[in-house]
Protein backbone atom coordinates (compact mmCIF):
# COMPACT_ATOMS: atom_id res chain seq x y z
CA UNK A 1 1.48 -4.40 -0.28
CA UNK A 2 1.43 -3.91 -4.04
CA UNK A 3 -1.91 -2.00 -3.61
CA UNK A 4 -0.39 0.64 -1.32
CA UNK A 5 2.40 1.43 -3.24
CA UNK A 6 0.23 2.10 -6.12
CA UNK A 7 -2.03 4.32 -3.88
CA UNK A 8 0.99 6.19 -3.10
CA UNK A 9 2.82 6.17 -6.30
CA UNK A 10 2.26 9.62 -8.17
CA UNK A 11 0.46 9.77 -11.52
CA UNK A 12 3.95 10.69 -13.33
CA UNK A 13 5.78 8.00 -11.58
CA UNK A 14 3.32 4.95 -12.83
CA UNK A 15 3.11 7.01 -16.31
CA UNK A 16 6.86 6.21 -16.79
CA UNK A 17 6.35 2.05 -16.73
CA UNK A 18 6.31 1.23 -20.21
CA UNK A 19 3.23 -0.03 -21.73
CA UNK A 20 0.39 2.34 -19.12
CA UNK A 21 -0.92 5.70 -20.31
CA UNK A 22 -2.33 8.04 -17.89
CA UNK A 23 -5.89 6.88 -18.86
CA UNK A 24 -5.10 3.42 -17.54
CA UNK A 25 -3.25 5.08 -14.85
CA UNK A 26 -5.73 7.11 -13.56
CA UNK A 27 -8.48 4.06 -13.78
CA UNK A 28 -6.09 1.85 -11.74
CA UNK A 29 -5.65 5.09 -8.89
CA UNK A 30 -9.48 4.91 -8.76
CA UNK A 31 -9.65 1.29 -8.33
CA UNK A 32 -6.98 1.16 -5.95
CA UNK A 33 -8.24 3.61 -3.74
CA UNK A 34 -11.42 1.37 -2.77
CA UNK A 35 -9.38 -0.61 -1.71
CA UNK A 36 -6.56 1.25 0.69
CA UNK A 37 -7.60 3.61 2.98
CA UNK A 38 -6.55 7.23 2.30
CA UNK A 39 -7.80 9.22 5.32
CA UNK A 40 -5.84 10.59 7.69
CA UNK A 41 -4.95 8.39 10.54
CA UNK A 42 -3.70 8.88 14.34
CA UNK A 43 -0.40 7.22 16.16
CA UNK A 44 -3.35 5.79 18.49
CA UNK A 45 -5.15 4.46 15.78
CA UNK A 46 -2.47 2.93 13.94
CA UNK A 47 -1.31 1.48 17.18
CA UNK A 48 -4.24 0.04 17.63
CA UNK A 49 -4.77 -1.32 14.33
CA UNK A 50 -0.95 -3.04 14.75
CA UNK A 51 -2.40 -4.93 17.90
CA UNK A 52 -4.01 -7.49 14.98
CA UNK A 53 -1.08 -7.82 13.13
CA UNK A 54 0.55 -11.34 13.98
CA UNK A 55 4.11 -12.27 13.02
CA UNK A 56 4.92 -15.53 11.20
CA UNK A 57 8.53 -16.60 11.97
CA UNK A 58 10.37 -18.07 8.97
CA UNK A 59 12.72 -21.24 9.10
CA UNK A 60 16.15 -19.35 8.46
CA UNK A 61 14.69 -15.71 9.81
CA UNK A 62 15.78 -14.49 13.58
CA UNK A 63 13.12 -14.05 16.16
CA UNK A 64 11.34 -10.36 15.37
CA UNK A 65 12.41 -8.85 19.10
């Protein structure tokens, strides 16, 4: 999940965390975006896609319906 949000994050916003420049910023944008899909995506698609997704219930967690 941590590799989306970076994908997503802008270049400003992951500038601000103390410690990364916008060099390293802009190398970890370009290694993150090998891995996460950018393109454009339909409702169909991502329905589809959420057909593989399975649902582990936790102990202390209510059922997910």
């Amino acid at each position: 999940m941590l590799k989306i949000k970076i994908a997503h994050a802008t270049v400003r916003k992951l500038s601000d965390v103390k410690g990364i420049s916008e060099a390293k910023v802009m190398k970890l944008k370009d290694m993150v975006k090998n891995l996460v899909p950018m393109d454009f995506k339909t409702a169909a698609d991502a329905l589809e896609d959420r057909k593989y997704v399975c649902l582990i219930p936790m102990i202390n967690s209510p059922p997910p319906y």
